[in-house]
PDB file of N, CA and C in Angstrom:
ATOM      1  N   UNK A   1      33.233 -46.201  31.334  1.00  0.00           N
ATOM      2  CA  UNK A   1      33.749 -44.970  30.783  1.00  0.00           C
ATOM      3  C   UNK A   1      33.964 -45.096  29.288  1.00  0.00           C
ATOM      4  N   UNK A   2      34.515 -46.233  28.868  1.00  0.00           N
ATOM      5  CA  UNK A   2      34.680 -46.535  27.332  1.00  0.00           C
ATOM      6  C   UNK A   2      33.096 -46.171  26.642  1.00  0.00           C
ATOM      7  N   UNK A   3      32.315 -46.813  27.208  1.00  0.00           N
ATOM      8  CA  UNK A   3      30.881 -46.695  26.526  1.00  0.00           C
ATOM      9  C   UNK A   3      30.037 -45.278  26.636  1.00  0.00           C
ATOM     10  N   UNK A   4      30.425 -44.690  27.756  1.00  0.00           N
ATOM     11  CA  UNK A   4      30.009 -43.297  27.665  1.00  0.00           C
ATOM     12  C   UNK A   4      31.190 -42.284  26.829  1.00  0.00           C
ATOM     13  N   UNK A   5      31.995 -43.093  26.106  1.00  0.00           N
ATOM     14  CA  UNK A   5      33.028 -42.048  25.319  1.00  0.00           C
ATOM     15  C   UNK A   5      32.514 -42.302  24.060  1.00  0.00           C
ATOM     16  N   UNK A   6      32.291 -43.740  23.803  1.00  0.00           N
ATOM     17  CA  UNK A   6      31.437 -44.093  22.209  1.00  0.00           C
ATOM     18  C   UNK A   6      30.360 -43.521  22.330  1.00  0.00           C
ATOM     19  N   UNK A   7      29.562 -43.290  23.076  1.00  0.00           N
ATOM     20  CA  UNK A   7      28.253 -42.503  22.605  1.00  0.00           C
ATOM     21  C   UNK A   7      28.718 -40.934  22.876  1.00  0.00           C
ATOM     22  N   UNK A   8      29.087 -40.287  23.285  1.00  0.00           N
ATOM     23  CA  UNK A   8      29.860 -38.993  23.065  1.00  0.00           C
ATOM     24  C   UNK A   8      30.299 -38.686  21.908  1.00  0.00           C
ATOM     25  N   UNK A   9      31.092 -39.931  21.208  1.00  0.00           N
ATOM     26  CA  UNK A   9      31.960 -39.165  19.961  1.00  0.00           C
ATOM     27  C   UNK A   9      30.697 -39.686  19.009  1.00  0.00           C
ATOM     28  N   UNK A  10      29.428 -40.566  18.865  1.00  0.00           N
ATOM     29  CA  UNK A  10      28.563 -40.651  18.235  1.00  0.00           C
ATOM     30  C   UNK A  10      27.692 -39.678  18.436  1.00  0.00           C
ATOM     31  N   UNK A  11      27.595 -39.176  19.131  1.00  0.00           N
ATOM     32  CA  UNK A  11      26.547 -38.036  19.376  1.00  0.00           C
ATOM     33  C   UNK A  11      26.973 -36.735  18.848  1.00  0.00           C
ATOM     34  N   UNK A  12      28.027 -36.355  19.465  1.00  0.00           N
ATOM     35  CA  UNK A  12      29.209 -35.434  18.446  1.00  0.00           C
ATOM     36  C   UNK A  12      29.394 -35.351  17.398  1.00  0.00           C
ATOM     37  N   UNK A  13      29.477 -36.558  16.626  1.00  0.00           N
ATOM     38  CA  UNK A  13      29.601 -36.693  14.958  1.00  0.00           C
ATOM     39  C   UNK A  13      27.954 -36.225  14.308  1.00  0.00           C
ATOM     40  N   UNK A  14      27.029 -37.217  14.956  1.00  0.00           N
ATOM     41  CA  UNK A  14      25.795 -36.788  14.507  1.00  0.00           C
ATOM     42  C   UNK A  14      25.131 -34.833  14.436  1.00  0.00           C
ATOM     43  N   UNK A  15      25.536 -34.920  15.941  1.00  0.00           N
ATOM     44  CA  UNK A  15      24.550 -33.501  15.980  1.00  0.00           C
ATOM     45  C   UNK A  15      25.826 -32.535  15.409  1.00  0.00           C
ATOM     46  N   UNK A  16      26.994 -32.769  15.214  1.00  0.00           N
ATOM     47  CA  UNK A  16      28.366 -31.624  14.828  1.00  0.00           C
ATOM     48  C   UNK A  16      28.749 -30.628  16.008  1.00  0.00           C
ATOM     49  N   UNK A  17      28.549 -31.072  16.812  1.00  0.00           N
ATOM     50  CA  UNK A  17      29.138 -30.469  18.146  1.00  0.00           C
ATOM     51  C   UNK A  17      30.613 -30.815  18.868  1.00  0.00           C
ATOM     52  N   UNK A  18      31.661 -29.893  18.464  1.00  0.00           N
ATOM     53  CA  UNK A  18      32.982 -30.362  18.933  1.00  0.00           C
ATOM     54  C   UNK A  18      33.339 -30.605  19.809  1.00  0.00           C
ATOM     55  N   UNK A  19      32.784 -29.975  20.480  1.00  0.00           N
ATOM     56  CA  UNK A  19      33.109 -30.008  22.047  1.00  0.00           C
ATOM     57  C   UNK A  19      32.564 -31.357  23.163  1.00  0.00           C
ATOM     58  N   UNK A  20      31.565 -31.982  22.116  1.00  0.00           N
ATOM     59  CA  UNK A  20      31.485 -33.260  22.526  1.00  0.00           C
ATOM     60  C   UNK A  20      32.154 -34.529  22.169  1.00  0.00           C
ATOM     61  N   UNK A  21      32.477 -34.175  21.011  1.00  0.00           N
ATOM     62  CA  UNK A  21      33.652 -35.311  19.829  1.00  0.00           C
ATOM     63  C   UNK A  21      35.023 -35.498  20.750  1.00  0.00           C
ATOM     64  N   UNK A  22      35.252 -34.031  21.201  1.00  0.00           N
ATOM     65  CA  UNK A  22      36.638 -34.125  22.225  1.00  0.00           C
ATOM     66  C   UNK A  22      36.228 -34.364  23.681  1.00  0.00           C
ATOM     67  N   UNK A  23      35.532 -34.190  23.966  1.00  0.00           N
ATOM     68  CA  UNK A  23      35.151 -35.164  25.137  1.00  0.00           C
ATOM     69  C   UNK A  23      34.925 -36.460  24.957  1.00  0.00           C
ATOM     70  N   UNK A  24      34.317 -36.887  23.982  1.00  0.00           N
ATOM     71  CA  UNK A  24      34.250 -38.118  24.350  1.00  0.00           C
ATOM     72  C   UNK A  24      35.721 -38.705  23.730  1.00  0.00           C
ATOM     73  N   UNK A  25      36.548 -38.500  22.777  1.00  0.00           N
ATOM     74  CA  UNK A  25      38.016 -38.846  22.928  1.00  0.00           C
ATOM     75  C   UNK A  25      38.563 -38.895  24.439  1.00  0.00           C
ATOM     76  N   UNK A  26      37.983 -37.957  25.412  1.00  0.00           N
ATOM     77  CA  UNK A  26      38.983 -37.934  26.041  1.00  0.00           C
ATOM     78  C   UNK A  26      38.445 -38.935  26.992  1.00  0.00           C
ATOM     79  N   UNK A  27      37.258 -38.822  27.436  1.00  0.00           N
ATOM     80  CA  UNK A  27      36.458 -39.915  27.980  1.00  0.00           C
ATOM     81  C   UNK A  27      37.342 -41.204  28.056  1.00  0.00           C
ATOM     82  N   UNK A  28      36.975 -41.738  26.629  1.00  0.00           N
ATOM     83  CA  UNK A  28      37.117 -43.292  26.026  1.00  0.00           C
ATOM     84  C   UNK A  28      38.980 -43.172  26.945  1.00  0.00           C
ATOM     85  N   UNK A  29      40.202 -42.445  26.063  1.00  0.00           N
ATOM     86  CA  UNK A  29      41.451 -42.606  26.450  1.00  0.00           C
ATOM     87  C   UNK A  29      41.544 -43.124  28.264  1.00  0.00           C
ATOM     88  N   UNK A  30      40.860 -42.351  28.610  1.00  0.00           N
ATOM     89  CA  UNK A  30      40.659 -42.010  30.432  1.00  0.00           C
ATOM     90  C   UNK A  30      40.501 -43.859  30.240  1.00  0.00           C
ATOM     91  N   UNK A  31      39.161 -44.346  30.262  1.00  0.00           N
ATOM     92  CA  UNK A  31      38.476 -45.668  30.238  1.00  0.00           C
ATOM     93  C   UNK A  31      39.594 -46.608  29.900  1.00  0.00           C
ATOM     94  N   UNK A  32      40.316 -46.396  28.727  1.00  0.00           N
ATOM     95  CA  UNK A  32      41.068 -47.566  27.783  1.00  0.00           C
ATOM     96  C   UNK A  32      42.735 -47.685  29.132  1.00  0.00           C
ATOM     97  N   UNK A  33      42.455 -46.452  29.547  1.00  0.00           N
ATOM     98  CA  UNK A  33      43.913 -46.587  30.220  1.00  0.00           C
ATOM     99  C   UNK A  33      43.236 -47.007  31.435  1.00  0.00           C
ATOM    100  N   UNK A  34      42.259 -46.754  32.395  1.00  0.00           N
ATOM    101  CA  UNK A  34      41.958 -47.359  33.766  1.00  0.00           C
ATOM    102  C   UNK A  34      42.179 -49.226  33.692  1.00  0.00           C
ATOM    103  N   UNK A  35      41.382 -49.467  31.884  1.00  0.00           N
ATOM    104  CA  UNK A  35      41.289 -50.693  31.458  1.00  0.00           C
ATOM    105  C   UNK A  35      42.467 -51.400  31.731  1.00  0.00           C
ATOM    106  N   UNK A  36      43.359 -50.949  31.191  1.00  0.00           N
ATOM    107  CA  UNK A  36      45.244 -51.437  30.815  1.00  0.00           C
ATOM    108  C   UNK A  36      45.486 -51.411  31.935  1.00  0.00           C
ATOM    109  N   UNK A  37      45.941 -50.667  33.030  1.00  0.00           N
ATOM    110  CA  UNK A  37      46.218 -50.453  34.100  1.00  0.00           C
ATOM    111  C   UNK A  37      45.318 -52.163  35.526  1.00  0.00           C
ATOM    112  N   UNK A  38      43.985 -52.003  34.984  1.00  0.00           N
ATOM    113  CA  UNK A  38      43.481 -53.115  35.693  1.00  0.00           C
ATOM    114  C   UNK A  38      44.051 -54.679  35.294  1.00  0.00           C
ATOM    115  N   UNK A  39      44.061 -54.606  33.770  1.00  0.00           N
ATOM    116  CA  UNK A  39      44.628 -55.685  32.870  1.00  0.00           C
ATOM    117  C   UNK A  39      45.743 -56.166  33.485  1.00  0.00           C
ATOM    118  N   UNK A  40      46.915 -55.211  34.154  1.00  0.00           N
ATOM    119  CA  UNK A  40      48.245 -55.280  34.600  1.00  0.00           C
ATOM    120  C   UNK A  40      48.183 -55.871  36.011  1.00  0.00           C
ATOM    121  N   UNK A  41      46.870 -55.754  36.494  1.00  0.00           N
ATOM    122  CA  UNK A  41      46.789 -55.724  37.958  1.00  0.00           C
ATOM    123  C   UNK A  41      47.622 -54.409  38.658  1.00  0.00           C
ATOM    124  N   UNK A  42      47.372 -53.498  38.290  1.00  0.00           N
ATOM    125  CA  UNK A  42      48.401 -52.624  39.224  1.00  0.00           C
ATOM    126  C   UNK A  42      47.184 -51.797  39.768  1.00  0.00           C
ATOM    127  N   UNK A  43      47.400 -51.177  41.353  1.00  0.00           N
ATOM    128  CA  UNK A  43      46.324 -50.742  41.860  1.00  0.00           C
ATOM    129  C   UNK A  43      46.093 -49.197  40.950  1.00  0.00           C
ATOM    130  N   UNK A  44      44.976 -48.986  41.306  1.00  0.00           N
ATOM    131  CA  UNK A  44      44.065 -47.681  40.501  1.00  0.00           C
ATOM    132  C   UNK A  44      43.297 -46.658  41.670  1.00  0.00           C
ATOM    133  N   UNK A  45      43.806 -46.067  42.165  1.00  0.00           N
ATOM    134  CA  UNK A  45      43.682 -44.920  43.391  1.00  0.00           C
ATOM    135  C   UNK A  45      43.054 -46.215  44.650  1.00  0.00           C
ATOM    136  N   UNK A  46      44.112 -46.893  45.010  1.00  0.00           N
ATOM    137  CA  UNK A  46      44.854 -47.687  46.055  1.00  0.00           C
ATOM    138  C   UNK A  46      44.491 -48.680  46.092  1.00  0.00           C
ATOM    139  N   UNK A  47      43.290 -48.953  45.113  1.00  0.00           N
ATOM    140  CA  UNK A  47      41.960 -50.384  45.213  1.00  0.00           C
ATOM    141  C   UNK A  47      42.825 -51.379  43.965  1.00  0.00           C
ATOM    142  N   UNK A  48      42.619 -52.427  44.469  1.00  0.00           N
ATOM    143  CA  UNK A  48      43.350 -53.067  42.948  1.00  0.00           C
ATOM    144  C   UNK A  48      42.222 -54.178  42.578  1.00  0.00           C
ATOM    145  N   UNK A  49      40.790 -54.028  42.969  1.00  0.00           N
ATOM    146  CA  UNK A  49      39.552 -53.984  42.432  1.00  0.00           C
ATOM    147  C   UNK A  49      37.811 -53.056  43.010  1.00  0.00           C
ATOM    148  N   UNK A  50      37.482 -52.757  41.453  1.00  0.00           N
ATOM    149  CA  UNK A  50      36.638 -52.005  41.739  1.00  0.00           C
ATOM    150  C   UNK A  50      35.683 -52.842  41.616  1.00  0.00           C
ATOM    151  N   UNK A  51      34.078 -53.052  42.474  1.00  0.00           N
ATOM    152  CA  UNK A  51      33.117 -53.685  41.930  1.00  0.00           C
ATOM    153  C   UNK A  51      31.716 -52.643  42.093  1.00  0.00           C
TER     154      UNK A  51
END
């Protein structure tokens, strides 16, 4: 999810489309927090690993 938020807000910046710049912010946040949350070990919709 992090990597489909960096190419979102790169794609966004390039072509000037806002509505992709804020998606992919919101993307990446979504990603960075599933990240933290796994980091902690605390489960993530009941699995406390995804493979």
């Amino acid at each position: 999810m992090i990597a489909i938020g960096v190419v979102l807000i790169v794609v966004g910046l390039v072509v000037k489309i806002s509505s992709l710049w804020i998606a992919g912010l919101i993307v990446g946040a979504v990603g960075l927090l599933l990240l933290l949350l796994g980091l902690l070990g605390r489960k993530v919709g009941g699995r406390k690993y995804w493979y």
